[in-house]
N, C-alpha and C. Protein backbone atom coordinates (compact mmCIF):
# COMPACT_ATOMS: atom_id res chain seq x y z
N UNK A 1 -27.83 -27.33 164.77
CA UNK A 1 -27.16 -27.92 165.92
C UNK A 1 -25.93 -27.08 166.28
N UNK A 2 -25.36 -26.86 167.32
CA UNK A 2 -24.20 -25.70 168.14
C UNK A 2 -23.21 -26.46 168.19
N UNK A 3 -22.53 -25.96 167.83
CA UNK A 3 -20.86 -26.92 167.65
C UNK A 3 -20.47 -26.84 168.72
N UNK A 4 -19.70 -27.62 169.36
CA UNK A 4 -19.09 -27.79 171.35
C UNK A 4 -17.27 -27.59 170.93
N UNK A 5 -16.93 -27.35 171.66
CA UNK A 5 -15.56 -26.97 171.66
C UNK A 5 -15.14 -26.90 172.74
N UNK A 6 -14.36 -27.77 173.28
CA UNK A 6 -14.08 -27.60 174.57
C UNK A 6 -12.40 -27.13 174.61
N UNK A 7 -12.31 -26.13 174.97
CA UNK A 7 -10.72 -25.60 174.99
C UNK A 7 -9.54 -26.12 176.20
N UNK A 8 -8.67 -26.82 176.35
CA UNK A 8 -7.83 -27.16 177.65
C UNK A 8 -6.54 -27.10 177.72
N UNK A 9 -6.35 -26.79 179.06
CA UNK A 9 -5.35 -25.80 179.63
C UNK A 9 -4.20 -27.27 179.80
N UNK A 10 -3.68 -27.84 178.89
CA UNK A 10 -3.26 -28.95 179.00
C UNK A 10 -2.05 -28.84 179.82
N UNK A 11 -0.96 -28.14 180.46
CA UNK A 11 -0.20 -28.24 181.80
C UNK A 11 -1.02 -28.27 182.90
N UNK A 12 -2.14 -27.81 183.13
CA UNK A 12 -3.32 -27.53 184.13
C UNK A 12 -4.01 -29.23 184.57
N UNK A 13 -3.86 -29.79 183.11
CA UNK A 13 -4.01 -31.55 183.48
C UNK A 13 -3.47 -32.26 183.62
N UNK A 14 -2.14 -31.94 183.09
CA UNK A 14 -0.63 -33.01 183.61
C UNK A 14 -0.87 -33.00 184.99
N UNK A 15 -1.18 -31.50 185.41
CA UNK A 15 -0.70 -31.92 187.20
C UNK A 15 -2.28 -32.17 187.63
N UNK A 16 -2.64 -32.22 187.35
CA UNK A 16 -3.99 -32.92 187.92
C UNK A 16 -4.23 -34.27 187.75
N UNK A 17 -4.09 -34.91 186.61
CA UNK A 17 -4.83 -35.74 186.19
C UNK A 17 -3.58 -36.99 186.75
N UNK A 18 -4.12 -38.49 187.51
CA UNK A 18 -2.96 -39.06 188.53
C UNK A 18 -1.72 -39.49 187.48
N UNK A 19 -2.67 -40.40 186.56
CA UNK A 19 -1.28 -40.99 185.79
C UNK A 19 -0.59 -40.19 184.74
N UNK A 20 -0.68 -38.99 184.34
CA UNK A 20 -0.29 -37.75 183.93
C UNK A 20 0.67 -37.40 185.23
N UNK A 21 0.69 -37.53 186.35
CA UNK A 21 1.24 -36.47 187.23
C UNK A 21 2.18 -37.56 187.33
N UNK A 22 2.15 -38.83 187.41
CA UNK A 22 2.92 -39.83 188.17
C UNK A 22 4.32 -39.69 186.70
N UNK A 23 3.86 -39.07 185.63
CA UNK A 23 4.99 -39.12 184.71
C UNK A 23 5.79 -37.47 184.72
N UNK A 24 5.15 -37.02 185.41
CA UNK A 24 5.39 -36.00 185.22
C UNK A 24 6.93 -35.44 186.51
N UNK A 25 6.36 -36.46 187.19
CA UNK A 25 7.21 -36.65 188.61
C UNK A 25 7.85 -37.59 188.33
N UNK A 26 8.59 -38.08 187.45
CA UNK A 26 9.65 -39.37 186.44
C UNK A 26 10.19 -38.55 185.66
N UNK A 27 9.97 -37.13 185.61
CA UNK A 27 10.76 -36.06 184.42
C UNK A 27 10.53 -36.73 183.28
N UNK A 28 9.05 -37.25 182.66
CA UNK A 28 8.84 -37.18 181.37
C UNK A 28 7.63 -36.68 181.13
N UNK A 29 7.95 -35.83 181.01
CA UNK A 29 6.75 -34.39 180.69
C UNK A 29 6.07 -34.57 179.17
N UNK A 30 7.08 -34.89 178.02
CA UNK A 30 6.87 -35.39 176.97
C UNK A 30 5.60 -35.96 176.74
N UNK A 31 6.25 -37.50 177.56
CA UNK A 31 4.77 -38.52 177.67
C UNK A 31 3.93 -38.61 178.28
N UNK A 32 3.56 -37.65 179.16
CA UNK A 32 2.20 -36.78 179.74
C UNK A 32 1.42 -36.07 178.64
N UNK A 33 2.40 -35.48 178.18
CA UNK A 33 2.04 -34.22 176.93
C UNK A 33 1.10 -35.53 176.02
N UNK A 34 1.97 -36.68 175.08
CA UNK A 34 1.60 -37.10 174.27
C UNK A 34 0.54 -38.50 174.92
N UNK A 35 0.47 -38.61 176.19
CA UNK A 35 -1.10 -39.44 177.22
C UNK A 35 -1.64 -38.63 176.77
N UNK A 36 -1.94 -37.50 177.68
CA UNK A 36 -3.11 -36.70 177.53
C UNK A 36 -3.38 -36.16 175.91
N UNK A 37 -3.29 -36.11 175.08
CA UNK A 37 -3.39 -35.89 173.62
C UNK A 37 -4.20 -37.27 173.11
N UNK A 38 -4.05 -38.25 173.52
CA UNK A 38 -4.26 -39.57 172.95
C UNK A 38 -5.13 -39.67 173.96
N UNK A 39 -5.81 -39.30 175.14
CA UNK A 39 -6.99 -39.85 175.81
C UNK A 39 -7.79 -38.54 175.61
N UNK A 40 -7.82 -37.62 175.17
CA UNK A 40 -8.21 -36.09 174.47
C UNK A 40 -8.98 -36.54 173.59
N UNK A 41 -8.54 -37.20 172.43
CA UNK A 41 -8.39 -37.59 170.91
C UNK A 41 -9.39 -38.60 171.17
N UNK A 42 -9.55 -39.55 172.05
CA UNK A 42 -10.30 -40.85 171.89
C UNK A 42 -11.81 -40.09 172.78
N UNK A 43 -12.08 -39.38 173.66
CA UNK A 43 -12.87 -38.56 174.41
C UNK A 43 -13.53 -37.52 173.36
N UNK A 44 -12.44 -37.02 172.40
CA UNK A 44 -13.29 -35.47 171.32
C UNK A 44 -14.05 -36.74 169.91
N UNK A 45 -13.07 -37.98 169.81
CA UNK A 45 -14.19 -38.02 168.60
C UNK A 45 -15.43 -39.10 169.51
N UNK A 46 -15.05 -39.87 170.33
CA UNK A 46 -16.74 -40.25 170.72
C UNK A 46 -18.26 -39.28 171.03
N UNK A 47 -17.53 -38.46 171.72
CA UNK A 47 -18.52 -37.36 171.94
C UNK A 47 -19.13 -36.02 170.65
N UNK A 48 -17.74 -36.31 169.61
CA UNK A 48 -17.90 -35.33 168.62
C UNK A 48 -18.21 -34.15 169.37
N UNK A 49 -16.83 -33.80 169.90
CA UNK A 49 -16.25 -32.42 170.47
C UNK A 49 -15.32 -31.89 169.49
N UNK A 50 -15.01 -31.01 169.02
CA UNK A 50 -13.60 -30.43 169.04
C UNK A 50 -12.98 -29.94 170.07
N UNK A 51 -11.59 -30.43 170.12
CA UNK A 51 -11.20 -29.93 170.98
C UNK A 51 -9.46 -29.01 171.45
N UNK A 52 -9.29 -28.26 171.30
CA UNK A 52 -8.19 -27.53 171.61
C UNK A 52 -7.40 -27.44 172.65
N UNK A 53 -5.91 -28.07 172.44
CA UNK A 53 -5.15 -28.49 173.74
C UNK A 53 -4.03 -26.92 173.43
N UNK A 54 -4.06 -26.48 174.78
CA UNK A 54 -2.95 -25.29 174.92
C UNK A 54 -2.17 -25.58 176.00
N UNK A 55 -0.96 -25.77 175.45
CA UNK A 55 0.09 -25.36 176.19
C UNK A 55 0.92 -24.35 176.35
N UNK A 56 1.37 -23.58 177.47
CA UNK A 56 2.05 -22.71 177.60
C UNK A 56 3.60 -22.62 177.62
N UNK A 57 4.25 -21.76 177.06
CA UNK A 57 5.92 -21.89 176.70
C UNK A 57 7.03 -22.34 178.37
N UNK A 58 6.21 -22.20 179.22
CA UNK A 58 7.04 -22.43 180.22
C UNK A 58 7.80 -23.35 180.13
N UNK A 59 6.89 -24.30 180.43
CA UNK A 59 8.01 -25.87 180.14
C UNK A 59 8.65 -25.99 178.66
N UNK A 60 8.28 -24.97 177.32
CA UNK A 60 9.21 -25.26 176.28
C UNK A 60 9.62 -24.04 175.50
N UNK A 61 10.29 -23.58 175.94
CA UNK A 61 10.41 -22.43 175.56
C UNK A 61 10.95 -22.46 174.32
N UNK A 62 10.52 -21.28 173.34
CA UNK A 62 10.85 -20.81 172.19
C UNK A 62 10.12 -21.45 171.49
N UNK A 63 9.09 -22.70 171.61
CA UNK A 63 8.76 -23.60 170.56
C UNK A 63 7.35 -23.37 169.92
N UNK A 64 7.03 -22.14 170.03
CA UNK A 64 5.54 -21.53 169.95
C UNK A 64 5.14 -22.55 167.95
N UNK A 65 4.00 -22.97 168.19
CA UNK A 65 3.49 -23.57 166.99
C UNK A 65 2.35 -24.32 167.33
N UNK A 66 1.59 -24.48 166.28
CA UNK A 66 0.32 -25.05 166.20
C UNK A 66 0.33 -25.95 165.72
N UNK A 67 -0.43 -27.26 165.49
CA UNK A 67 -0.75 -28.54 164.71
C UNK A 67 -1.84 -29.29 165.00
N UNK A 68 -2.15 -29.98 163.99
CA UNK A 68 -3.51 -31.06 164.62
C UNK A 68 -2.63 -32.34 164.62
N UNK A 69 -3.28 -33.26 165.15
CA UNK A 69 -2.66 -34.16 165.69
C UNK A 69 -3.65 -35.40 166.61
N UNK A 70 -4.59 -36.19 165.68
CA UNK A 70 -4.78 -36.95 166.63
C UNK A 70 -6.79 -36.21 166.49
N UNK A 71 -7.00 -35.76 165.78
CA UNK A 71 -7.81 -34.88 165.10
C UNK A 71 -8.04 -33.47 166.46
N UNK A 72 -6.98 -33.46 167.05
CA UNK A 72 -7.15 -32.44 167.96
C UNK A 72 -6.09 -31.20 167.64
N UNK A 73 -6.57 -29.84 167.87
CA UNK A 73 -6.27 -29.04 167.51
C UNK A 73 -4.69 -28.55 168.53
N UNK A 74 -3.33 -28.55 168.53
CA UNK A 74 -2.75 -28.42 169.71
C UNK A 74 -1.55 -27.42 169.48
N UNK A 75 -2.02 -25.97 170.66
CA UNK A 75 -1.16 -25.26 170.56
C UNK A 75 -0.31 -24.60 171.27
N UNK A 76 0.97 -24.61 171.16
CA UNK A 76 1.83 -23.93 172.06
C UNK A 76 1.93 -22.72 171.69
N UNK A 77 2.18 -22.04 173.55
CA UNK A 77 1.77 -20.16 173.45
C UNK A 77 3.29 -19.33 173.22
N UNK A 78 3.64 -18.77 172.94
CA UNK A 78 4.66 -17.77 172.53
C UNK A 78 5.15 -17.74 174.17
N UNK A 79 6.87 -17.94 173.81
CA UNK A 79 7.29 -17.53 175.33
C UNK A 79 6.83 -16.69 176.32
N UNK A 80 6.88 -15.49 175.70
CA UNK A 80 5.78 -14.42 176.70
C UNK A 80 4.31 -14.71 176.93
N UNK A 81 3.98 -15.29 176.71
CA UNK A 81 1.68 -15.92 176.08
C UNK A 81 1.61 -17.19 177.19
N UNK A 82 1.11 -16.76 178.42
CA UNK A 82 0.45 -17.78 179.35
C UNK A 82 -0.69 -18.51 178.59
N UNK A 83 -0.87 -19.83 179.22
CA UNK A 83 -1.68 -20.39 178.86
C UNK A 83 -3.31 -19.52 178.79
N UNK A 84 -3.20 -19.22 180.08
CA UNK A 84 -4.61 -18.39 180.70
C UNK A 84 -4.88 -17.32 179.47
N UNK A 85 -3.85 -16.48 179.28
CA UNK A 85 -4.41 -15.80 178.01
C UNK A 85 -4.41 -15.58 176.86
N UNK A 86 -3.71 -16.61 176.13
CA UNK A 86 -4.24 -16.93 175.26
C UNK A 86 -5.81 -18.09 175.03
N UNK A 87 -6.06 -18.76 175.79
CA UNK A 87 -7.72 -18.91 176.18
C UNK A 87 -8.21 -18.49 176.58
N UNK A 88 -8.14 -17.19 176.59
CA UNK A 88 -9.17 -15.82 177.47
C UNK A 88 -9.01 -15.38 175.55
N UNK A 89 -8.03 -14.84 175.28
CA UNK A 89 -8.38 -14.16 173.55
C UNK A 89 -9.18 -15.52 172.75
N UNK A 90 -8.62 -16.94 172.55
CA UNK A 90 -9.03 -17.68 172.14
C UNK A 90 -10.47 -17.90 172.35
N UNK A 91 -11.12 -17.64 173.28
CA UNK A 91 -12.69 -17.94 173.98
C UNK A 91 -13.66 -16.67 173.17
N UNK A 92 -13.02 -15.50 173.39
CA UNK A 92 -13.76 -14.63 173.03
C UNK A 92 -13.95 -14.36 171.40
N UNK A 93 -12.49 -15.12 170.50
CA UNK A 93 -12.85 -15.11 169.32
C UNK A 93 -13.66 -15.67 168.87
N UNK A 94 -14.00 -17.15 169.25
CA UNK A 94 -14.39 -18.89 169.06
C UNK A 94 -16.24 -18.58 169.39
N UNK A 95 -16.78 -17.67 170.47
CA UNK A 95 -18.17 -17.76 170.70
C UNK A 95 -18.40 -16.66 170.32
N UNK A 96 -20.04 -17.52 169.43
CA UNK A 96 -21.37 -17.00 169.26
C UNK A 96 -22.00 -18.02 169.53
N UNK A 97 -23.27 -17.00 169.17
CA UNK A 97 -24.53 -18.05 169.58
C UNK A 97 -24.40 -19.28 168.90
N UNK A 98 -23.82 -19.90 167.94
CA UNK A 98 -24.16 -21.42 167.58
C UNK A 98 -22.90 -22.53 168.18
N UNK A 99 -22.24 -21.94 168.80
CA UNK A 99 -21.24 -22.44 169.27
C UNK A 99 -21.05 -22.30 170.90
N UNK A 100 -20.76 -23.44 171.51
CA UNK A 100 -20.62 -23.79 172.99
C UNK A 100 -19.39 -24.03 173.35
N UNK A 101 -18.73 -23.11 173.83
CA UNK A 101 -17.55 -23.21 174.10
C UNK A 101 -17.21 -24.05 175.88
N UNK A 102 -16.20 -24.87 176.08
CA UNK A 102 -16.52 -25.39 177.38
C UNK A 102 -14.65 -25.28 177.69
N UNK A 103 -14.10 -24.31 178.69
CA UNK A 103 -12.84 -24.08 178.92
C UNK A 103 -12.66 -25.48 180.18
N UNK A 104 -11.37 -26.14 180.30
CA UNK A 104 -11.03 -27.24 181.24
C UNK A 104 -9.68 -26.35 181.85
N UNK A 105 -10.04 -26.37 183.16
CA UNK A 105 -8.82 -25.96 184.09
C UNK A 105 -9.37 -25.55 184.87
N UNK A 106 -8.53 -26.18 186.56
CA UNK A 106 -8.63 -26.04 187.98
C UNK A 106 -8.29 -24.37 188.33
N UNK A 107 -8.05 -23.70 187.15
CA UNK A 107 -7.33 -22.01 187.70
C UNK A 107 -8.53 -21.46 187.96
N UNK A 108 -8.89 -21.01 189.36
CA UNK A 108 -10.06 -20.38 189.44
C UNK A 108 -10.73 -19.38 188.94
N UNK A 109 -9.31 -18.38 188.84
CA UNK A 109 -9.89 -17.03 188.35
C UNK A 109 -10.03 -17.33 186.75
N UNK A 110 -9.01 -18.05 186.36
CA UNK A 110 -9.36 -18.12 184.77
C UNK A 110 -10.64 -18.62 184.27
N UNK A 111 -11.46 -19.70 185.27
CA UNK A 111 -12.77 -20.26 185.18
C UNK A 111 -13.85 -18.71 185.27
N UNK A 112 -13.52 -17.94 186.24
CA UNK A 112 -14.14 -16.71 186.56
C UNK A 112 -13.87 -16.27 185.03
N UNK A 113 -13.48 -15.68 184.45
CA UNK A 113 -13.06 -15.19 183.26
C UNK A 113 -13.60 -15.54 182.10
N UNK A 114 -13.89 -17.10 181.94
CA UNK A 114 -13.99 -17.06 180.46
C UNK A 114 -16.01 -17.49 181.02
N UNK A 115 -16.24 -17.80 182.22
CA UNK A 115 -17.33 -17.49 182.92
C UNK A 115 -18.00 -16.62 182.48
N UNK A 116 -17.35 -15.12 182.75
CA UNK A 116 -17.79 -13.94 182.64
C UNK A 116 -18.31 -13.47 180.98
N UNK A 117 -17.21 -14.83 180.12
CA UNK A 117 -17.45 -14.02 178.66
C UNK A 117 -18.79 -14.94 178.13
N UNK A 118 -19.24 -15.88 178.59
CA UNK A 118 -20.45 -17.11 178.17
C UNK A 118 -19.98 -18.33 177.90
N UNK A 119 -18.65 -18.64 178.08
CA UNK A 119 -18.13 -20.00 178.22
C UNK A 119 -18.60 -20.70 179.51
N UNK A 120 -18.44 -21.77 179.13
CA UNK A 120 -18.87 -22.65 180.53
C UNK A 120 -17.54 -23.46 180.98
N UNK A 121 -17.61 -23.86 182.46
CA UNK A 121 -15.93 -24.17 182.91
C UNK A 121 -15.86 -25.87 183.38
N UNK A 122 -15.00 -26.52 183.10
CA UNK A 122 -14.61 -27.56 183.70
C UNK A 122 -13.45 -28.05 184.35
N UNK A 123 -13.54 -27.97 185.74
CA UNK A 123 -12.53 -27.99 186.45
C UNK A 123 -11.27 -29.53 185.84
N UNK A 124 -10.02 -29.16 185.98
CA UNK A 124 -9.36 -30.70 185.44
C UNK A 124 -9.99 -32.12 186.31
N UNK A 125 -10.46 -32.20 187.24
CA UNK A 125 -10.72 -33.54 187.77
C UNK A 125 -11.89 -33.47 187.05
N UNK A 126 -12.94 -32.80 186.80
CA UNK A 126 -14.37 -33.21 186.18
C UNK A 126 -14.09 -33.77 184.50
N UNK A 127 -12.61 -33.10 184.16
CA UNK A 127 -13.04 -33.32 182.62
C UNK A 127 -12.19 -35.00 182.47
N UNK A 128 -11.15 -35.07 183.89
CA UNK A 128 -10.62 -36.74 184.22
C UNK A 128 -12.00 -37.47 184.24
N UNK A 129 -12.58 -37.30 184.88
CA UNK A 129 -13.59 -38.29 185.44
C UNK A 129 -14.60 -38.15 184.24
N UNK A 130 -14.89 -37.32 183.40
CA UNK A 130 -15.49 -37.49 181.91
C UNK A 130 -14.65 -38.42 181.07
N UNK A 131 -13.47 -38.16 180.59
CA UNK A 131 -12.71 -39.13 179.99
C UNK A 131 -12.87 -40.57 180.22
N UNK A 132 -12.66 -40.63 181.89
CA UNK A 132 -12.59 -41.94 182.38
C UNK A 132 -14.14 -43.18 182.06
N UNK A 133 -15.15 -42.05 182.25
CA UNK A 133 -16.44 -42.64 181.88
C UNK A 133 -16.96 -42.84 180.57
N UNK A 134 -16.16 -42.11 179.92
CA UNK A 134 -16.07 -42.32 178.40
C UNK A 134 -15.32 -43.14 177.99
N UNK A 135 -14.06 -43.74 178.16
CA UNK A 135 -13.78 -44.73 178.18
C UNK A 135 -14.34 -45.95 178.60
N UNK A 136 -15.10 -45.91 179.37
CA UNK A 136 -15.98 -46.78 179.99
C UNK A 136 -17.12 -47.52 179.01
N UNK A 137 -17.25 -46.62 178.79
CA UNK A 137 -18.95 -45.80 177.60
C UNK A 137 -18.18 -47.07 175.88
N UNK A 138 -16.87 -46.70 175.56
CA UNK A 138 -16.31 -47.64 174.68
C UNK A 138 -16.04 -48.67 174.79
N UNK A 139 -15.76 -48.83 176.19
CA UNK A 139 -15.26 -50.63 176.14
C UNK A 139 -16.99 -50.93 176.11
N UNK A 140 -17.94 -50.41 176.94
CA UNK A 140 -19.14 -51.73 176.73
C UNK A 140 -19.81 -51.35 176.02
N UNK A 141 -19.53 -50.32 174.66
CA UNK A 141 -20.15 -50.26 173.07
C UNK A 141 -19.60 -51.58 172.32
N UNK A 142 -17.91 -51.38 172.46
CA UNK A 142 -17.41 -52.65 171.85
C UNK A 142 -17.57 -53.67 172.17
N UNK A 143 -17.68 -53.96 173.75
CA UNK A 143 -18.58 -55.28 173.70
C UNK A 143 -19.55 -55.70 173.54
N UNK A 144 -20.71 -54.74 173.28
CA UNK A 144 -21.91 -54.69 172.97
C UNK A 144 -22.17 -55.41 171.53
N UNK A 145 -20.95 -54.52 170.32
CA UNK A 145 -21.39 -55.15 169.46
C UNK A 145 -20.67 -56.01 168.73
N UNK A 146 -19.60 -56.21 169.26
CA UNK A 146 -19.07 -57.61 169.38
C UNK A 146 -19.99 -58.77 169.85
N UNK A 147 -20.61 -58.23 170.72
CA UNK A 147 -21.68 -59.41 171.35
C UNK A 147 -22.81 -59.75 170.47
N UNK A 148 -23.13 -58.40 170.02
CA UNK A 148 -24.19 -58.58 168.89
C UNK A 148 -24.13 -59.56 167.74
N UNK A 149 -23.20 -59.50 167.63
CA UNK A 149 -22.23 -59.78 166.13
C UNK A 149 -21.96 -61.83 166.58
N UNK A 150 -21.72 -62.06 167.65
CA UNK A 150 -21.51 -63.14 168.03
C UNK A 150 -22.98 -63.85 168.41
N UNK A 151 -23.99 -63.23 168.71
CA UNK A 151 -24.99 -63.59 169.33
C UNK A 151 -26.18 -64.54 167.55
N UNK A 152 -25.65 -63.31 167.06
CA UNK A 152 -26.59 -64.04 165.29
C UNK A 152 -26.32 -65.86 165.11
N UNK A 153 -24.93 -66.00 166.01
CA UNK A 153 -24.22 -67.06 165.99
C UNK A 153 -24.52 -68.43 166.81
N UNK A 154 -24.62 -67.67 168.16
CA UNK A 154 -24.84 -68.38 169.55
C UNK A 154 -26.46 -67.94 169.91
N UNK A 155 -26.49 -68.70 170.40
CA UNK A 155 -28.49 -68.45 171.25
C UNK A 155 -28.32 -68.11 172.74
N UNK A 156 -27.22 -67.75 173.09
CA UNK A 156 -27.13 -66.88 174.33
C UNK A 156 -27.55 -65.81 174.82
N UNK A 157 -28.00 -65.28 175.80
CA UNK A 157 -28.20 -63.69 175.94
C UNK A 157 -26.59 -63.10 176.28
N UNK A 158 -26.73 -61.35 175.99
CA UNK A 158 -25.46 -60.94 176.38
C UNK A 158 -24.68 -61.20 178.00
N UNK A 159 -26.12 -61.15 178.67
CA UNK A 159 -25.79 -61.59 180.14
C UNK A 159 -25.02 -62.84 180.39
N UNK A 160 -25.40 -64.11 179.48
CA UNK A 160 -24.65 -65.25 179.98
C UNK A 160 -23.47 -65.50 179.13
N UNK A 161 -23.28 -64.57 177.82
CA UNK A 161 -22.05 -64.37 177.52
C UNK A 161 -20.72 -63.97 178.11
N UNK A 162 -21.13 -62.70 178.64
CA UNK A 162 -20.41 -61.91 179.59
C UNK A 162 -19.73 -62.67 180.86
N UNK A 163 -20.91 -63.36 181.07
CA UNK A 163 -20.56 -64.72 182.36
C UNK A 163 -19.60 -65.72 182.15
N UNK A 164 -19.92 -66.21 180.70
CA UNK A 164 -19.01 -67.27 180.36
C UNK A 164 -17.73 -66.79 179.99
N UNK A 165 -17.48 -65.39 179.68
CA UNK A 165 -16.42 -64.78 179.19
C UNK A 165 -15.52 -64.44 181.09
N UNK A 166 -15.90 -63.96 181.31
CA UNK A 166 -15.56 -63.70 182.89
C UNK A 166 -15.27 -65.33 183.42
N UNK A 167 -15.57 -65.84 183.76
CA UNK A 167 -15.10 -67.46 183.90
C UNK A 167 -14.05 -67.99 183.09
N UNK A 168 -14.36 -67.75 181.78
CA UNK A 168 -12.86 -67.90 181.17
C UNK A 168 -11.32 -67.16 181.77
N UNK A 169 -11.63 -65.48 181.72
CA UNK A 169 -10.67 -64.82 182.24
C UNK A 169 -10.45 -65.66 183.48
N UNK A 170 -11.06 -66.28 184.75
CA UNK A 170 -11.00 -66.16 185.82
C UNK A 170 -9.87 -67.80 185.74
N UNK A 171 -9.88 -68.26 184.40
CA UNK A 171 -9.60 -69.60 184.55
C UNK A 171 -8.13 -69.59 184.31
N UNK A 172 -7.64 -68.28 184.06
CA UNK A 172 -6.35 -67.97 183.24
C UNK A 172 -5.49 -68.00 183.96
């Protein structure tokens, strides 16, 4: 089986991604940084991705370092080290054939680039709207087997559970 790795240009999703941007425009860049890490983290282990968040020294300068965090791999680039290339060196070390590398960022030419080396690209709104459906994908696993789990109990189907649960909310 080919290991997936999806590499992201994580300033490239602050400003993309809405409720990332809406903090970002509140001057807390921080808690954009540490959203997107925590909806990263819940997206790499359902799918069993790894996944590598890069940030570039602009917004922090001098603070170049690596860590996992959240089982995600997250690294800041050396003051001089754009994001773009250090995931242009990063891409070309990371693939061979058993490995699928998938780069996230709206930078066109950088999509052209790691394109060119056999990576495949995901623009920041496609890899939002993956997250978002993956989140999706968890809430009605967990209700699924929550339901399951309740159903050994009750002689309901999940359908008229769901119903009676929705009527409750609606009664609140």
């Amino acid at each position: 089986m080919k290991r997936s790795i999806l590499v992201v240009d994580g300033y490239n999703m602050i400003g993309a991604w809405p409720e990332l941007v809406r903090l970002k425009k509140h001057e807390r860049l921080a808690d954009a940084r540490d959203r997107l890490l925590f909806e990263l983290s819940n997206y790499g282990k359902y799918k069993n991705i790894e996944i590598i968040v890069v940030f570039d020294a602009q917004f922090v300068p001098g603070i170049q370092k690596e860590y996992t965090l959240h089982q995600l791999q997250v690294v800041f680039t050396k003051s001089d080290e754009t994001a773009d290339s250090y995931i242009e060196k990063l891409t070309g070390n990371l693939l061979t054939p058993l490995t699928i590398i998938t780069v996230a960022t709206s930078d066109l030419a950088e999509q052209w680039t790691v394109f060119s080396r056999g990576a495949l690209r995901k623009s920041a709104y496609e890899l939002y709207r993956d997250v978002e459906k993956t989140k999706e994908e968890i809430t009605q696993d967990t209700l699924k087997y929550r339901y399951e789990q309740l159903h050994k109990n009750v002689p309901w189907s999940l359908e008229q559970l769901a119903d009676l649960e929705n009527l409750r909310d609606n009664l609140k």
